[in-house]
PDB file of N, CA and C in Angstrom:
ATOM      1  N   UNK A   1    -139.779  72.662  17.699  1.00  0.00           N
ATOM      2  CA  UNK A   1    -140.149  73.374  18.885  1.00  0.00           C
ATOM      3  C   UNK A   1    -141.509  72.908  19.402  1.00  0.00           C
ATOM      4  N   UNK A   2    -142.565  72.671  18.545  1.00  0.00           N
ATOM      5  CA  UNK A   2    -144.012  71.999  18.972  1.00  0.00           C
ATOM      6  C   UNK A   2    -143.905  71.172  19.433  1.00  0.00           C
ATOM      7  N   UNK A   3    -143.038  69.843  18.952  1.00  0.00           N
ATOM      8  CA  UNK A   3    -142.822  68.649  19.783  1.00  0.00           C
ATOM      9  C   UNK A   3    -142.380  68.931  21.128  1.00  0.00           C
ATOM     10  N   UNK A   4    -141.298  69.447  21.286  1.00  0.00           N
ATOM     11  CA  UNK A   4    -140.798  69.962  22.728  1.00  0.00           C
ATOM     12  C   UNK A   4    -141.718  70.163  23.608  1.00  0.00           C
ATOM     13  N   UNK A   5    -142.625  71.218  23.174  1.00  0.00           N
ATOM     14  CA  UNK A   5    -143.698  71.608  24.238  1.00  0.00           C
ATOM     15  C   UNK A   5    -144.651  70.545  24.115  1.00  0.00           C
ATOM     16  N   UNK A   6    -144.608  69.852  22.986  1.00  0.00           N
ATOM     17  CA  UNK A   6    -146.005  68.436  23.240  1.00  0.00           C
ATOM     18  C   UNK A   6    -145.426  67.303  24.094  1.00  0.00           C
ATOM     19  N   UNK A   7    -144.176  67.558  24.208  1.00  0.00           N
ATOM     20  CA  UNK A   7    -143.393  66.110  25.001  1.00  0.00           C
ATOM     21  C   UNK A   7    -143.565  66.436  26.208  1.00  0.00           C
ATOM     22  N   UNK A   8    -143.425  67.622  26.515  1.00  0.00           N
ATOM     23  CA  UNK A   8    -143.130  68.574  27.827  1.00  0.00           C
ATOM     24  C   UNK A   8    -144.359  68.022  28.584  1.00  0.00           C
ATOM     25  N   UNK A   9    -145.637  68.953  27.634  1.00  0.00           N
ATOM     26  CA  UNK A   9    -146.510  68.696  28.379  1.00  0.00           C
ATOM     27  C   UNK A   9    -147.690  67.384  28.592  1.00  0.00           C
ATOM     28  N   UNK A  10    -146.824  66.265  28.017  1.00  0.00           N
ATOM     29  CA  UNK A  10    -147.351  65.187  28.202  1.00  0.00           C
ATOM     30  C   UNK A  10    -146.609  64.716  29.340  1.00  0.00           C
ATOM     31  N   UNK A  11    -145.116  64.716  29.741  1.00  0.00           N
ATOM     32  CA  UNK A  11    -144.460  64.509  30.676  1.00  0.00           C
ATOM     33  C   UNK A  11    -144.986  64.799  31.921  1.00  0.00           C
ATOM     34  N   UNK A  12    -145.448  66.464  32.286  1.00  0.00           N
ATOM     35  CA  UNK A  12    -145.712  66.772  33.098  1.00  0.00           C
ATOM     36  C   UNK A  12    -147.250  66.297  33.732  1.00  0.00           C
ATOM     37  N   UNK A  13    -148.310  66.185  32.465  1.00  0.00           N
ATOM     38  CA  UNK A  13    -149.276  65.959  32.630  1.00  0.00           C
ATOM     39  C   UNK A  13    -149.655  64.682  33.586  1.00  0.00           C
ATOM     40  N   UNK A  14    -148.628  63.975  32.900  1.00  0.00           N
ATOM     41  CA  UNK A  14    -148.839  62.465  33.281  1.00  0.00           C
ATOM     42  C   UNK A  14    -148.098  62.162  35.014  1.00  0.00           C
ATOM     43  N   UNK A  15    -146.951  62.714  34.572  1.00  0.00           N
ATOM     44  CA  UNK A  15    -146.523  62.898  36.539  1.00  0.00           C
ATOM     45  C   UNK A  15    -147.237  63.776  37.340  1.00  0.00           C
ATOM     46  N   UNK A  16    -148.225  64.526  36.907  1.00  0.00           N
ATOM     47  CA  UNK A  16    -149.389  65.226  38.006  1.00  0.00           C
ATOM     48  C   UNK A  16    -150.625  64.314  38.464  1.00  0.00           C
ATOM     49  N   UNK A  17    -150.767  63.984  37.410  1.00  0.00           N
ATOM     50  CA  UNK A  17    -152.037  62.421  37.680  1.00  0.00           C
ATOM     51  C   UNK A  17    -151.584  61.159  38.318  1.00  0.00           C
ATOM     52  N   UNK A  18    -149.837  61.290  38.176  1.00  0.00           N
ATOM     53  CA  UNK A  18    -149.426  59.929  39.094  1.00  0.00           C
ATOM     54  C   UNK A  18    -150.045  59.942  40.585  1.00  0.00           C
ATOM     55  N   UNK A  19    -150.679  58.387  40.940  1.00  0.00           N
ATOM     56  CA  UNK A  19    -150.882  58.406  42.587  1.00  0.00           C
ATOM     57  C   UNK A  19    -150.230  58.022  43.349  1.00  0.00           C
ATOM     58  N   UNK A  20    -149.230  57.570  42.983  1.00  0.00           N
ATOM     59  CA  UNK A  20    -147.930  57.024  43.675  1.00  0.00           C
ATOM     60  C   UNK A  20    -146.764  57.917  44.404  1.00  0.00           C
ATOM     61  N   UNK A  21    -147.224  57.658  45.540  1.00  0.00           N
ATOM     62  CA  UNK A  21    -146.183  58.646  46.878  1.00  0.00           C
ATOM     63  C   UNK A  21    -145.533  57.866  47.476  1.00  0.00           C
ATOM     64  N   UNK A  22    -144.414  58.010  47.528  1.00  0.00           N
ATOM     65  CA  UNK A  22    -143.525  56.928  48.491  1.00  0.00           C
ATOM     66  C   UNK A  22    -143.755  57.504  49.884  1.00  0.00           C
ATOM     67  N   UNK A  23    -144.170  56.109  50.354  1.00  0.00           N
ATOM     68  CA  UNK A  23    -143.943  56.555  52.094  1.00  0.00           C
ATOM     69  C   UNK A  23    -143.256  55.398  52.673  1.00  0.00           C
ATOM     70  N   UNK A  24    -142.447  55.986  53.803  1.00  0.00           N
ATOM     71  CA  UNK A  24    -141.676  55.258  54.629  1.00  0.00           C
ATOM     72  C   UNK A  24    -142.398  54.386  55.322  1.00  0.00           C
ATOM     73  N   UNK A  25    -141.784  53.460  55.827  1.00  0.00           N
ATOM     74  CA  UNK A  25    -142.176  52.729  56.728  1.00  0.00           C
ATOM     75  C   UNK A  25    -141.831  53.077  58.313  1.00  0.00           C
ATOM     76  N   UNK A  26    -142.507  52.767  59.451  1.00  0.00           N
ATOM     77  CA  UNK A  26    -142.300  53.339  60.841  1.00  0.00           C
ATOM     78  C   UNK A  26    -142.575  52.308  61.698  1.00  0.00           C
ATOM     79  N   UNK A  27    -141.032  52.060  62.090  1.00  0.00           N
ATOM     80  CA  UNK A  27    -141.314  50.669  63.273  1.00  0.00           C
ATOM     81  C   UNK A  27    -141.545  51.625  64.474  1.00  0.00           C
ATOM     82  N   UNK A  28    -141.558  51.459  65.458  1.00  0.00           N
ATOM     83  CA  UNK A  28    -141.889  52.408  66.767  1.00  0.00           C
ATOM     84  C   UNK A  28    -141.748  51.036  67.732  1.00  0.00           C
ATOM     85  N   UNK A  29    -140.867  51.587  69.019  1.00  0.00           N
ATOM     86  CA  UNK A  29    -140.700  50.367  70.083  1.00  0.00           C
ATOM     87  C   UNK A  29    -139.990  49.639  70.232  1.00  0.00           C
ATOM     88  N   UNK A  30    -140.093  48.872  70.869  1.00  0.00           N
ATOM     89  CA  UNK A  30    -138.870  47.377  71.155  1.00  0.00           C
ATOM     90  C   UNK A  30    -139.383  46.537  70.172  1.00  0.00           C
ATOM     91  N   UNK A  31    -138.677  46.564  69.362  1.00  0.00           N
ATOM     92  CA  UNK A  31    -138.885  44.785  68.416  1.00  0.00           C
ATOM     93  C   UNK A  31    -137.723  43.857  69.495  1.00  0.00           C
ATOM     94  N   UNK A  32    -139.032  42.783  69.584  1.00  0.00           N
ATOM     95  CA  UNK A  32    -138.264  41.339  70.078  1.00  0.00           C
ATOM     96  C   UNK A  32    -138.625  40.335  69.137  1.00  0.00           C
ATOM     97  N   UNK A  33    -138.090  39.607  69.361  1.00  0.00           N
ATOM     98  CA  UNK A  33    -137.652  38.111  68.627  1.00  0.00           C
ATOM     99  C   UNK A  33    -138.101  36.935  69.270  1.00  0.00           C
ATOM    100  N   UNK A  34    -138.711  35.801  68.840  1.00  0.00           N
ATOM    101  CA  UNK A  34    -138.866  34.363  69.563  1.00  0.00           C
ATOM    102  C   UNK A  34    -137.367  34.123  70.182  1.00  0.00           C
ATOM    103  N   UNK A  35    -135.694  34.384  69.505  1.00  0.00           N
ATOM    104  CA  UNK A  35    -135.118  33.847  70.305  1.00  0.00           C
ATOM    105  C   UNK A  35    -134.531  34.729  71.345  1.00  0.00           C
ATOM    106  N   UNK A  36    -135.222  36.049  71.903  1.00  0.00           N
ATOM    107  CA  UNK A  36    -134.955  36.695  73.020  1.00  0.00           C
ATOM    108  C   UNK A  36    -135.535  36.562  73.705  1.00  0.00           C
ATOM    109  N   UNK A  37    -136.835  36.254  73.401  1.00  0.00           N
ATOM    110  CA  UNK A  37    -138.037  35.570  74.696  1.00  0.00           C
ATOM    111  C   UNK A  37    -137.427  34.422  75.020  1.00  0.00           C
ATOM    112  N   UNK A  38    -136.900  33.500  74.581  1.00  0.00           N
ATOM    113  CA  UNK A  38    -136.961  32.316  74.789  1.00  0.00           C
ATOM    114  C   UNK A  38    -135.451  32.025  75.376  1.00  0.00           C
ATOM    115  N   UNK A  39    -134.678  33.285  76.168  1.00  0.00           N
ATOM    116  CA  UNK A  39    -133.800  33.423  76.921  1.00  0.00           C
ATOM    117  C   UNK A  39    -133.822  33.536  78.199  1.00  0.00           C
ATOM    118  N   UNK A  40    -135.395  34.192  78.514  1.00  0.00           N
ATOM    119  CA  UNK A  40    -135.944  34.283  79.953  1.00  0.00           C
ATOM    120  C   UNK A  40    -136.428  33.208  80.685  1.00  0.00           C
ATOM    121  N   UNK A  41    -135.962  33.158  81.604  1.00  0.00           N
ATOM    122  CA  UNK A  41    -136.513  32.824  83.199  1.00  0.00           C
ATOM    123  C   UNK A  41    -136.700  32.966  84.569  1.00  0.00           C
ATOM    124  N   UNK A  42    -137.826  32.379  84.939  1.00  0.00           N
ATOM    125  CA  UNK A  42    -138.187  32.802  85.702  1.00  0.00           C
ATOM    126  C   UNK A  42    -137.323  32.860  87.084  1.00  0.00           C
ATOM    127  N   UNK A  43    -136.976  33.723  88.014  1.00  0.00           N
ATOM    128  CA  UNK A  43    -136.135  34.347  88.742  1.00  0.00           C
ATOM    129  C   UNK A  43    -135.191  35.115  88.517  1.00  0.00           C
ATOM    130  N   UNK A  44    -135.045  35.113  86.930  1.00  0.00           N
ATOM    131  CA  UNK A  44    -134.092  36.331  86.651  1.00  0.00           C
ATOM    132  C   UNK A  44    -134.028  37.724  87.221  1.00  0.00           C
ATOM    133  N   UNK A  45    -132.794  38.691  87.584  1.00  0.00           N
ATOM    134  CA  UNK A  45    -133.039  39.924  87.884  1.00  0.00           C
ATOM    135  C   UNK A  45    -133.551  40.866  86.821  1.00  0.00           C
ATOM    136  N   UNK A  46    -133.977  41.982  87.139  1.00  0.00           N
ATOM    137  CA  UNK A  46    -134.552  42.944  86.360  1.00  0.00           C
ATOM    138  C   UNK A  46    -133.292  43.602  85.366  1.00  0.00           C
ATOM    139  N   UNK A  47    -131.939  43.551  85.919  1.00  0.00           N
ATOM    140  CA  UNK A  47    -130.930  43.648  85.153  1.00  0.00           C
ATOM    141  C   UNK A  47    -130.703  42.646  83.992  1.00  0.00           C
ATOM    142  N   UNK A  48    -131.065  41.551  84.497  1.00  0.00           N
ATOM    143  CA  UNK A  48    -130.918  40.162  83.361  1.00  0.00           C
ATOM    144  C   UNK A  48    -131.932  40.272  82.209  1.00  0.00           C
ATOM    145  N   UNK A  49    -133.040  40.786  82.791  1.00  0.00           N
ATOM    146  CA  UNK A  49    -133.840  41.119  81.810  1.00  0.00           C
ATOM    147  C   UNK A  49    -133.356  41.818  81.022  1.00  0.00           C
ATOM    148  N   UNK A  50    -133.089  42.922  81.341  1.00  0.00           N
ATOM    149  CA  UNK A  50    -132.947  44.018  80.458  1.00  0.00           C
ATOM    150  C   UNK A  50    -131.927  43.813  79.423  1.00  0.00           C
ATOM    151  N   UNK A  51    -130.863  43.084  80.048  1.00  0.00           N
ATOM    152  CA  UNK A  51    -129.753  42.882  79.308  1.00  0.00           C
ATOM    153  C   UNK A  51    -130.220  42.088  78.021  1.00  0.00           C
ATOM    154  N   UNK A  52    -131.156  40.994  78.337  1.00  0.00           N
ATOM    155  CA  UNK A  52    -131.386  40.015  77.263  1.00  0.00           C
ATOM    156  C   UNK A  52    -132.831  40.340  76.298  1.00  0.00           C
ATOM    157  N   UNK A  53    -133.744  41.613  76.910  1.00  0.00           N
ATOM    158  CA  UNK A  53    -134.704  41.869  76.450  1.00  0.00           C
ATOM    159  C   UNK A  53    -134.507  43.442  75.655  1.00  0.00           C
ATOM    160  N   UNK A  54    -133.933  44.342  76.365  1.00  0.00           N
ATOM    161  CA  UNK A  54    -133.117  45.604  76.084  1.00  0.00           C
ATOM    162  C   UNK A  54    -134.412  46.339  77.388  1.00  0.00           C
ATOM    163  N   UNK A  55    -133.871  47.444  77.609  1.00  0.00           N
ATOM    164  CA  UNK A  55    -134.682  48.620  78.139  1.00  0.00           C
ATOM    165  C   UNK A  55    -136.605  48.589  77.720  1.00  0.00           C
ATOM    166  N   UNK A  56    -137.588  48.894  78.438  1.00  0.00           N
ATOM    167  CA  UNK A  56    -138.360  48.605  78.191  1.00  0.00           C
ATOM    168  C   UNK A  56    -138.715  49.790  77.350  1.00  0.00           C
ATOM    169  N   UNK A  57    -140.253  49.866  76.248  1.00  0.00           N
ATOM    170  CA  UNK A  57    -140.465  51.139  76.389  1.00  0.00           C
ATOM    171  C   UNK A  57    -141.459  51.839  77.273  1.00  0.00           C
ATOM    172  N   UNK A  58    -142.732  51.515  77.969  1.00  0.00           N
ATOM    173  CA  UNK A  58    -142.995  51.708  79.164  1.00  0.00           C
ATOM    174  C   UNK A  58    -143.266  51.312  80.150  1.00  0.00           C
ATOM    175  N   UNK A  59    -142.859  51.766  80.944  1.00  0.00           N
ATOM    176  CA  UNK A  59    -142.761  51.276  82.466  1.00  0.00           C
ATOM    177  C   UNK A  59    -143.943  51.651  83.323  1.00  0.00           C
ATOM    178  N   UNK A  60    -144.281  50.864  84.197  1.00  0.00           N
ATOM    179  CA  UNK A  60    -146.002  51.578  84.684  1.00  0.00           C
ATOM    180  C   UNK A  60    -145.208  52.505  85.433  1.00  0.00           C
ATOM    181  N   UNK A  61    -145.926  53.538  85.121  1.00  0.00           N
ATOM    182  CA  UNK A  61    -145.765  55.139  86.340  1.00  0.00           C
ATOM    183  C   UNK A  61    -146.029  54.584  88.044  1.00  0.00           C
ATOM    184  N   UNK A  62    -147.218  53.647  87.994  1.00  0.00           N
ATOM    185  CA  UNK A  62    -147.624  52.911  89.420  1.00  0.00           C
ATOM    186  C   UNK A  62    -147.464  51.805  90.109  1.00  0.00           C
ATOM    187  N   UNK A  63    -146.670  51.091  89.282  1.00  0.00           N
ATOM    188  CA  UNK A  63    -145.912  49.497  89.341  1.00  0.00           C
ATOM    189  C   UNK A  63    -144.819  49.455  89.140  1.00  0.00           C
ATOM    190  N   UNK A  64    -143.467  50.090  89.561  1.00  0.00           N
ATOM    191  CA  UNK A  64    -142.270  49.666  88.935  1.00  0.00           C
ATOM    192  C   UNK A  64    -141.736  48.532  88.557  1.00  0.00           C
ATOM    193  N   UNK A  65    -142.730  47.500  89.230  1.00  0.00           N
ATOM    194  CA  UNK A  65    -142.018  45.765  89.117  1.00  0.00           C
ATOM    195  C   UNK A  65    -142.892  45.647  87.912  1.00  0.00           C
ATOM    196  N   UNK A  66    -143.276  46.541  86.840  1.00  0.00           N
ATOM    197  CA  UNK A  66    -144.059  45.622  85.595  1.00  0.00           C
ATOM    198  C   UNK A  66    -143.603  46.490  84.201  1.00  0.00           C
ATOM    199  N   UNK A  67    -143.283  45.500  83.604  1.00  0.00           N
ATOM    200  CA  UNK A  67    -142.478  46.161  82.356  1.00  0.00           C
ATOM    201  C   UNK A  67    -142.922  45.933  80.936  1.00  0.00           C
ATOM    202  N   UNK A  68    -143.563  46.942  80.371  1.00  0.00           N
ATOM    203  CA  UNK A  68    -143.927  46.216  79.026  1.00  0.00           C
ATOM    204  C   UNK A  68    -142.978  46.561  77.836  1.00  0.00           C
ATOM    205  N   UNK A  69    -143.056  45.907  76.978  1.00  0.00           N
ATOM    206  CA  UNK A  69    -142.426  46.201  75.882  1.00  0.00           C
ATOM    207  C   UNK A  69    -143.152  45.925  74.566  1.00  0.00           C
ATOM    208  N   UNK A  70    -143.538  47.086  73.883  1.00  0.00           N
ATOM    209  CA  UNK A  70    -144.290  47.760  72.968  1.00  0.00           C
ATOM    210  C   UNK A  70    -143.628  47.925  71.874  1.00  0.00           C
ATOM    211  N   UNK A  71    -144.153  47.164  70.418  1.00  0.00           N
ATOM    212  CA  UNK A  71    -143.824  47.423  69.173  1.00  0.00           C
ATOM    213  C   UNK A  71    -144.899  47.389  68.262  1.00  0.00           C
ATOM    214  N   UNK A  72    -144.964  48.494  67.060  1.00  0.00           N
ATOM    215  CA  UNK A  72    -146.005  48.594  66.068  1.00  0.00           C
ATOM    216  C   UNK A  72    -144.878  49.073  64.886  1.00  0.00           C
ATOM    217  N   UNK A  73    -145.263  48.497  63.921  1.00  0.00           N
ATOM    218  CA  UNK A  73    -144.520  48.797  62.552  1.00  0.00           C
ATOM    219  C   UNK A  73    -145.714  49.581  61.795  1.00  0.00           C
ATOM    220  N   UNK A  74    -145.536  50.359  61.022  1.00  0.00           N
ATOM    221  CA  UNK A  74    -146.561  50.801  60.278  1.00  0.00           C
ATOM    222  C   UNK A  74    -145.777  51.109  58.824  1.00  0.00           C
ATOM    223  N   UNK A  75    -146.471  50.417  57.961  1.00  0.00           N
ATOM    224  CA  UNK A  75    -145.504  50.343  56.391  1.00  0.00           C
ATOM    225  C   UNK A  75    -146.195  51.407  55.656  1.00  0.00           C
ATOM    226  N   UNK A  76    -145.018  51.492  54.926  1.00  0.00           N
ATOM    227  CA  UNK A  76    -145.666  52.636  53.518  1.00  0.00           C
ATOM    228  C   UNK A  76    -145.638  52.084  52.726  1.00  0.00           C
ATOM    229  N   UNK A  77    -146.150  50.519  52.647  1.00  0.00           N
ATOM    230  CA  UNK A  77    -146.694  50.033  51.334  1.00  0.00           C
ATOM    231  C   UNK A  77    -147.724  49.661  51.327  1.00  0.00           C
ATOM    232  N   UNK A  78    -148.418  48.761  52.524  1.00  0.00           N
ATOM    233  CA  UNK A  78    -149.526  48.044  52.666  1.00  0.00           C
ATOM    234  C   UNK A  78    -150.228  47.888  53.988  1.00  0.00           C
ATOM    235  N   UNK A  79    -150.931  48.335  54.020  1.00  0.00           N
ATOM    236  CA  UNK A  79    -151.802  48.416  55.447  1.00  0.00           C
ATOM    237  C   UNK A  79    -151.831  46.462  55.756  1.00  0.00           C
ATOM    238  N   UNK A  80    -152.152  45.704  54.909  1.00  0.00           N
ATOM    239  CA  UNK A  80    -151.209  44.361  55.258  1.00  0.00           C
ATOM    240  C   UNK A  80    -150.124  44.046  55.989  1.00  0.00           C
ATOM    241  N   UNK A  81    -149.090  44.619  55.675  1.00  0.00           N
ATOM    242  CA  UNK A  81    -147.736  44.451  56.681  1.00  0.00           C
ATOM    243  C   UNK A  81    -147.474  45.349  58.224  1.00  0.00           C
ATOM    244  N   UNK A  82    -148.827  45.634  58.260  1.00  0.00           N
ATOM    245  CA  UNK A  82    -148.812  46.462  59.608  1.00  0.00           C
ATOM    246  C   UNK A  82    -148.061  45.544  60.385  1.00  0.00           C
ATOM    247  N   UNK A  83    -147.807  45.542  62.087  1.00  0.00           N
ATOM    248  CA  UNK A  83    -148.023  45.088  62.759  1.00  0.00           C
ATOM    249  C   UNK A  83    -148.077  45.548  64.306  1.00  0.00           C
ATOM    250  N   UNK A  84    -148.455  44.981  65.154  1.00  0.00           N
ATOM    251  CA  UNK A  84    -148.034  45.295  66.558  1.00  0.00           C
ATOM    252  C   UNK A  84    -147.905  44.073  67.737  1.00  0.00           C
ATOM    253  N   UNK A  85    -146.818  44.613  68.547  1.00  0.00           N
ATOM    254  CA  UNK A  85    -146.364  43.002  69.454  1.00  0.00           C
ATOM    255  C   UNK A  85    -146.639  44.201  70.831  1.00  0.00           C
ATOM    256  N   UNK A  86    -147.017  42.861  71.650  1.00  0.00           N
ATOM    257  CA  UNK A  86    -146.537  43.946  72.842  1.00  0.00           C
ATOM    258  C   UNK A  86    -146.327  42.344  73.763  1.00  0.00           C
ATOM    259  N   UNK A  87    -145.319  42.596  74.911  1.00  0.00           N
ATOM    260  CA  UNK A  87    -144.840  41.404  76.067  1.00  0.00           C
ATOM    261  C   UNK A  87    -144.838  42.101  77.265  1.00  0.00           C
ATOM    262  N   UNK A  88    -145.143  41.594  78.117  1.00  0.00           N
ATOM    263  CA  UNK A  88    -145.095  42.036  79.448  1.00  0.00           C
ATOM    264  C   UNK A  88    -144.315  41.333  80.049  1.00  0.00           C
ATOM    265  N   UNK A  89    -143.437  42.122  81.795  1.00  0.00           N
ATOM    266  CA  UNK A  89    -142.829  41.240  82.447  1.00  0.00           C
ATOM    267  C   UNK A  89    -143.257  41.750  83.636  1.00  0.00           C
ATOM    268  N   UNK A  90    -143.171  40.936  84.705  1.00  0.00           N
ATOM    269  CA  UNK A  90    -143.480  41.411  86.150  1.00  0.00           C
ATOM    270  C   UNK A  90    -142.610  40.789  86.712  1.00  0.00           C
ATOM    271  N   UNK A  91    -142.470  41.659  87.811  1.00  0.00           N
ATOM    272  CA  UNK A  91    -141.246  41.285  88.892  1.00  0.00           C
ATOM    273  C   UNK A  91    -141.640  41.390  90.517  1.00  0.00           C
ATOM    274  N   UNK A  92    -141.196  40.746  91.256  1.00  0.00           N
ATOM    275  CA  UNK A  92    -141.527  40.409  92.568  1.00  0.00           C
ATOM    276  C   UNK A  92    -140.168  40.394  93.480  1.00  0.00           C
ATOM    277  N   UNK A  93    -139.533  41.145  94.288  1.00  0.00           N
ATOM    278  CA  UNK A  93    -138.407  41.417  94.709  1.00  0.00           C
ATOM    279  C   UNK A  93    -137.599  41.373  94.286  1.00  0.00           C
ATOM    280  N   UNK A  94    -137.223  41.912  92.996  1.00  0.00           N
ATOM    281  CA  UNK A  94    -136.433  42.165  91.735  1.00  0.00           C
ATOM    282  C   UNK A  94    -136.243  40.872  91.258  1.00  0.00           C
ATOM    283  N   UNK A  95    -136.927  40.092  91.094  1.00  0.00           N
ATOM    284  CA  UNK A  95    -136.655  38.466  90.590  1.00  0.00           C
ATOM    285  C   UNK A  95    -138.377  38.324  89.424  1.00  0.00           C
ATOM    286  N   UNK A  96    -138.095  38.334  88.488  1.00  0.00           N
ATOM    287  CA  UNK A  96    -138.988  37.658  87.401  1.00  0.00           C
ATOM    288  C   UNK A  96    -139.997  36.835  88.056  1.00  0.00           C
ATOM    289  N   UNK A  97    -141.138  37.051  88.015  1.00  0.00           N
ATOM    290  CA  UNK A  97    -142.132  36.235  87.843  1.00  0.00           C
ATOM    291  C   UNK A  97    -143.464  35.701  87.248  1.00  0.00           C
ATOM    292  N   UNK A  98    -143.415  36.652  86.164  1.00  0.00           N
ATOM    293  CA  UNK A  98    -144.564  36.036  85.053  1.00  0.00           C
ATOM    294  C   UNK A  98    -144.079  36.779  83.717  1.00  0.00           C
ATOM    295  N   UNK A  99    -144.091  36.164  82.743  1.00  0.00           N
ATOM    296  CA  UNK A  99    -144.058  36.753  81.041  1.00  0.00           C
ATOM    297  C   UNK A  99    -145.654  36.519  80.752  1.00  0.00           C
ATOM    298  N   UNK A 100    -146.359  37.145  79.967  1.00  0.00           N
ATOM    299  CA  UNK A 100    -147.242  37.551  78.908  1.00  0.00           C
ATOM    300  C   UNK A 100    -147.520  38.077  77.817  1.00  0.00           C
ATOM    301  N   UNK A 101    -147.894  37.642  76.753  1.00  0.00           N
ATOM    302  CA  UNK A 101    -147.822  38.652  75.224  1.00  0.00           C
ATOM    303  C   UNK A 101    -148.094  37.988  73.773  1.00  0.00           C
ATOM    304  N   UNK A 102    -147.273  38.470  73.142  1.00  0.00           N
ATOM    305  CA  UNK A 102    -147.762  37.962  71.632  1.00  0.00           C
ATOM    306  C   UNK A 102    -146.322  37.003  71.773  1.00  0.00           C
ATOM    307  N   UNK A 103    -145.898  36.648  72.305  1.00  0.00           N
ATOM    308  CA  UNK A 103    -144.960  35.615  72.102  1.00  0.00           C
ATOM    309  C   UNK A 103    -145.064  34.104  72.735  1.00  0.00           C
ATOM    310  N   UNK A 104    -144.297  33.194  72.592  1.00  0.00           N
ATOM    311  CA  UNK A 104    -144.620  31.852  73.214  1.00  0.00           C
ATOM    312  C   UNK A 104    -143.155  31.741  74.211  1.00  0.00           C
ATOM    313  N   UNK A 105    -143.659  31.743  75.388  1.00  0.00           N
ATOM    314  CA  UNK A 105    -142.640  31.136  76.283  1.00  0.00           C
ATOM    315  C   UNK A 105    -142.150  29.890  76.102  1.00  0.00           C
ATOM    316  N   UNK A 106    -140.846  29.413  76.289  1.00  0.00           N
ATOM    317  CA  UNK A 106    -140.225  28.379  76.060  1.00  0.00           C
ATOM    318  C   UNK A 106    -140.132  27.537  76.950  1.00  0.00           C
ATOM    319  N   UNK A 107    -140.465  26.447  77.201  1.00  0.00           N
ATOM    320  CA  UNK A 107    -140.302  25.405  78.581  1.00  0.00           C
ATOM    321  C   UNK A 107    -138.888  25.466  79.787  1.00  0.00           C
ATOM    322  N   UNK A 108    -138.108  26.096  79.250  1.00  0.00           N
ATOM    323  CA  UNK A 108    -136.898  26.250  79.958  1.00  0.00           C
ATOM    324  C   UNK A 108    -137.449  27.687  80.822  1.00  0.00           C
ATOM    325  N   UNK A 109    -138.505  28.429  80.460  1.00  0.00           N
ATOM    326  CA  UNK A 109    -139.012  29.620  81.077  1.00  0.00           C
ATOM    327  C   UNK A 109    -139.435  29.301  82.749  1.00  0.00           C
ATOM    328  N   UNK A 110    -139.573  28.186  82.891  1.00  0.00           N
ATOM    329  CA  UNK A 110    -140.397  27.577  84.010  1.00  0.00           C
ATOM    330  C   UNK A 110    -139.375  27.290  85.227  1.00  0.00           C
ATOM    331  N   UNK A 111    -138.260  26.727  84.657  1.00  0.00           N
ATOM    332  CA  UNK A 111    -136.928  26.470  85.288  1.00  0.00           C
ATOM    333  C   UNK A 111    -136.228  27.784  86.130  1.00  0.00           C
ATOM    334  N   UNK A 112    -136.496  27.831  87.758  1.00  0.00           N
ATOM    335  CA  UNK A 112    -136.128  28.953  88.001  1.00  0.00           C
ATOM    336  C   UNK A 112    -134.414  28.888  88.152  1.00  0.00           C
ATOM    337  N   UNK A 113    -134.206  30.135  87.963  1.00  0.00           N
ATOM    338  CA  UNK A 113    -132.690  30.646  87.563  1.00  0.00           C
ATOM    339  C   UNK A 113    -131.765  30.280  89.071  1.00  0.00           C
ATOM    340  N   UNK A 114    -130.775  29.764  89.572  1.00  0.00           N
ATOM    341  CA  UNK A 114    -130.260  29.994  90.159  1.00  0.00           C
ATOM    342  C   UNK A 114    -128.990  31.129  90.516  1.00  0.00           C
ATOM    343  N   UNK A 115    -128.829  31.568  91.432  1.00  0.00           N
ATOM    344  CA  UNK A 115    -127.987  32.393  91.438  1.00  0.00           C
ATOM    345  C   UNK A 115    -126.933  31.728  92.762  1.00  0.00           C
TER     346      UNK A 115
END
């Protein structure tokens, strides 16, 4: 019976002093990809966009022709694997005309789209 309670309360002791909490990880936003950027060009419609970029997550309240798309991961392991992307698009009579961001435009970006 002593052992019991000495096992017990070494068990418990030792999982109260543990510092180890699992936490989730939290992407938040549009994750994009080098090969979804590198689908755009310039004269595309704002539909084409969307289709190949997805829905933005905000849209200026005062610019409807400018679209950003916002991503931050935040890990529950390592303040190391953080991250955050953000891309912008602007539009000029519903036709694409500038990309900006943490991504690299692709030379075919330059090539305007015919319709």
């Amino acid at each position: 019976m002593l052992f019991r309670v000495l096992a017990l309360s070494l068990v418990l002791s030792i999982s109260a002093c543990s510092s180890w909490v699992f936490r989730i990880d939290i992407p938040q936003g549009n994750y994009l990809e080098q090969k979804d950027v590198d689908k755009l060009q310039v004269g595309m419609t704002k539909e084409q966009v969307k289709f190949v970029l997805g829905s933005p997550v905000v849209l200026d309240a005062f610019n409807k022709d400018t679209w950003h798309y916002v991503y931050r991961f935040k890990s529950g392991r390592s303040e190391n694997l953080n991250a955050k992307k953000q891309f912008t698009v602007r539009f000029e009579d519903n036709k694409l005309v500038s990309a900006e961001g943490d991504f690299e435009l692709p030379e075919s970006y330059y090539t305007p789209m015919v319709n």
